[in-house]
Each structure stands twice: as C-alpha cells, then as structure tokens.
Protein backbone atom coordinates (compact mmCIF):
# COMPACT_ATOMS: atom_id res chain seq x y z
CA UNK A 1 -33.57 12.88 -36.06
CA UNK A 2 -33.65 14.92 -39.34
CA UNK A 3 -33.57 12.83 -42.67
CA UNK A 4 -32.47 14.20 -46.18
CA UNK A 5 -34.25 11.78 -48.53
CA UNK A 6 -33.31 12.65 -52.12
CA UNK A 7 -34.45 10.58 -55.09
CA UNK A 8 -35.92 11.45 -58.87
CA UNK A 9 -39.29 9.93 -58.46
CA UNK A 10 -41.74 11.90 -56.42
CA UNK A 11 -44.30 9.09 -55.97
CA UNK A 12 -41.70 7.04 -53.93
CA UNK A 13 -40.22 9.96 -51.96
CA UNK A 14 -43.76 10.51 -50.58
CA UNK A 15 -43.86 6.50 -49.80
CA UNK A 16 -40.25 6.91 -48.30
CA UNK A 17 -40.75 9.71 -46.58
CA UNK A 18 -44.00 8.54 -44.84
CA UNK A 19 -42.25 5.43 -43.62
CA UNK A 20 -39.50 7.44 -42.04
CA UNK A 21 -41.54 9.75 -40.55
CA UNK A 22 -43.31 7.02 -39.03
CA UNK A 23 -40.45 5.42 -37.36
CA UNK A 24 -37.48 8.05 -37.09
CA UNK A 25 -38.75 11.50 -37.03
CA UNK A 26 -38.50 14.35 -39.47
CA UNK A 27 -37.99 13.69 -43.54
CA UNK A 28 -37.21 16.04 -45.80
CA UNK A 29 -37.37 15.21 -49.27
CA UNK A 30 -35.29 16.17 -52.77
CA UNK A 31 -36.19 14.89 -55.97
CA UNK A 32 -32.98 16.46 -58.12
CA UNK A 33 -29.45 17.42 -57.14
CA UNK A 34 -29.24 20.95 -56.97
CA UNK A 35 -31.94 20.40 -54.88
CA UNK A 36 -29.99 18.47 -52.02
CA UNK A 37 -27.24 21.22 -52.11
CA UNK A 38 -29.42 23.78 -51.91
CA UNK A 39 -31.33 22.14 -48.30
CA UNK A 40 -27.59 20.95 -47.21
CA UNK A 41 -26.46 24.51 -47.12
CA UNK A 42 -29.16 25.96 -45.80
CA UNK A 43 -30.05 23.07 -43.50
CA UNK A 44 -28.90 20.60 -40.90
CA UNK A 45 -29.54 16.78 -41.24
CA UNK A 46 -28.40 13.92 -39.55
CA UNK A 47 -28.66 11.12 -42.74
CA UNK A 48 -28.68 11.61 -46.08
CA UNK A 49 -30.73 8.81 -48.23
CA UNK A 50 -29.53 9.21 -51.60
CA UNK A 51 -30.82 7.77 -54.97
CA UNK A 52 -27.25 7.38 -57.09
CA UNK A 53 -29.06 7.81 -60.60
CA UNK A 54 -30.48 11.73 -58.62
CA UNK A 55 -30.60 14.16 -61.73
CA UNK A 56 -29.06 17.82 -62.50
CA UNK A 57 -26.10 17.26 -59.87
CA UNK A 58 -24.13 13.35 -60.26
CA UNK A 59 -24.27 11.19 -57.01
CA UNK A 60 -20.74 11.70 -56.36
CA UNK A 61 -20.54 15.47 -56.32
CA UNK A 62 -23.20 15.21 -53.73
CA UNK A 63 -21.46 12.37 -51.93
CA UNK A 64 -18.53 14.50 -51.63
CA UNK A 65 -20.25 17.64 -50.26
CA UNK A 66 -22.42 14.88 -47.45
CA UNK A 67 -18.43 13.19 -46.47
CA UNK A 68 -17.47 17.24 -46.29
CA UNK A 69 -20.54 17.91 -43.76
CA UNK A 70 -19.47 14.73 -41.99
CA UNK A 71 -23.07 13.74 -42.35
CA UNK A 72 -23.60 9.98 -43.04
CA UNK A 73 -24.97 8.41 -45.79
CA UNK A 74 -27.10 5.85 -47.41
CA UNK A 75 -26.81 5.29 -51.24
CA UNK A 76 -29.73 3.47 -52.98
CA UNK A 77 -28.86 1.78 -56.08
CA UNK A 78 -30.01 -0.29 -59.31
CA UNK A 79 -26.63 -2.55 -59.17
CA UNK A 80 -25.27 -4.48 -55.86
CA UNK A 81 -21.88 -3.67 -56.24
CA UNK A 82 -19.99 -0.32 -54.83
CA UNK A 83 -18.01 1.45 -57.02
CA UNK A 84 -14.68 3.27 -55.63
CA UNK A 85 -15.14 6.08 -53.74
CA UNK A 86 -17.99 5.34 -52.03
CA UNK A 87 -16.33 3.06 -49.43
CA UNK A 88 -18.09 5.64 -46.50
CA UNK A 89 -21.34 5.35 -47.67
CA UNK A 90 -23.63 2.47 -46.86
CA UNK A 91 -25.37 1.00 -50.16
CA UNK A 92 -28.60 -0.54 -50.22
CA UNK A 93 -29.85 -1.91 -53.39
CA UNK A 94 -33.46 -1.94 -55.47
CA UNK A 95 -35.39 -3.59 -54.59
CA UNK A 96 -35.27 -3.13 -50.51
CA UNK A 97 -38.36 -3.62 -47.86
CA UNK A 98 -38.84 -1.22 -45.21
CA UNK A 99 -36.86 -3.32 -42.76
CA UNK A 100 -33.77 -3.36 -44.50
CA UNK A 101 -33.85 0.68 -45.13
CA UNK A 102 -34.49 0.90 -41.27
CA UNK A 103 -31.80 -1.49 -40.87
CA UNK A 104 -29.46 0.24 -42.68
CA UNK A 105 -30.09 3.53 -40.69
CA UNK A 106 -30.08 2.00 -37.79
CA UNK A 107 -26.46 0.98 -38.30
CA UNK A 108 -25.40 4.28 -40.01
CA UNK A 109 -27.06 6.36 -36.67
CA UNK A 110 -26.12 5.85 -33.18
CA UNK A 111 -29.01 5.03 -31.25
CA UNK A 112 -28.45 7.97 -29.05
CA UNK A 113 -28.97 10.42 -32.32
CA UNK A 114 -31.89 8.44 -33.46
CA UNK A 115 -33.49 8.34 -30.22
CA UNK A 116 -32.24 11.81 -29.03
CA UNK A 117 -30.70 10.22 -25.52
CA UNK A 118 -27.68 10.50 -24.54
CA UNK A 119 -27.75 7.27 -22.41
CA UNK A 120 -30.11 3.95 -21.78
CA UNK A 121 -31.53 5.61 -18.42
CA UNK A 122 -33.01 8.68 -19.67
C-alpha cells in the first residue's frame, strides 16, 4: 500500500511516516500543498493523510482533486467537528495515538488493498 502523508511540520511527518512504514508499507511525505498536487499527478497512492491547516494550496482544493482521483482520505484536524464538504473524508482529530491513525486507515482501506490479497486464502 502507498501512503500520501502531507502535513506542515517536518518533524512529525518523519514520526508519521516511520509509523506507517512500519505497519502498512510505503509513505510518502508532503509538507505544503503544491507539494501534494505535484506527487498526485505524477504519482499513484492508495490514502491520502492530510493535515487541513497544509500551507500554499487550502485543504479543500486538495480534497477536491483526492475525491477527483477517487483516492480516499484521512483529514487530521485541530477542531472535532467536520465542516461541509468533507462528508467523504474520514477526520481524525489532534491529538491521536498511533492506534487510532491505524484505525482510521484500516477502515478507509479494504484489507485486501492494505494487505495486497485478493482473498483470506492467499
């Protein structure tokens, strides 16, 4: 599984990414907006993580061009409460332990794209 993991502070996308990689496979990591369109058009991912207060390109452009790719999505935020539009997304408020992020991808991914199997047997 290939992980988009976008947020503004560097220190905690090395943290994040390191606990993905640990547990679901390859993260790549975005610390501004233009930088998340840039590796969604050039790249293919099967989650995006994204920070809503990312700089240089708003949350919601970005969440449009992820719904567009059909690519699901997981929005950390400051405040609990969604705001319209993002009904498709998945939010997961600050502050969050590693369990609930890999809880909340686990339910955004289908096991079979996580674990690359198509069924229980292989």
């Amino acid at each position: 599984m290939k992980i988009l993991l976008a947020a503004p502070d560097r220190d905690l996308l090395e943290c994040y990414k390191q606990l993905l990689e640990e547990d679901f496979g390859e993260a790549v990591t975005a610390f501004d907006g233009t930088q998340v369109f840039t590796l969604l058009a050039e790249e293919s991912f099967d989650l995006v993580i994204l920070d809503r207060d990312i700089p240089r390109i708003d949350h919601k452009t970005l969440l449009a061009r992820i719904n567009a790719a059909r690519i699901p999505a997981i929005v950390l935020t400051d405040s609990p409460g969604g705001e319209s539009g993002e009904s498709e997304e998945t939010l997961l408020p600050y502050p969050f332990t590693p369990e609930k992020l890999a809880g909340a991808i686990r339910a955004a991914i289908p096991e079979k794209k996580r674990t690359g199997k198509e069924n229980e047997n292989e």
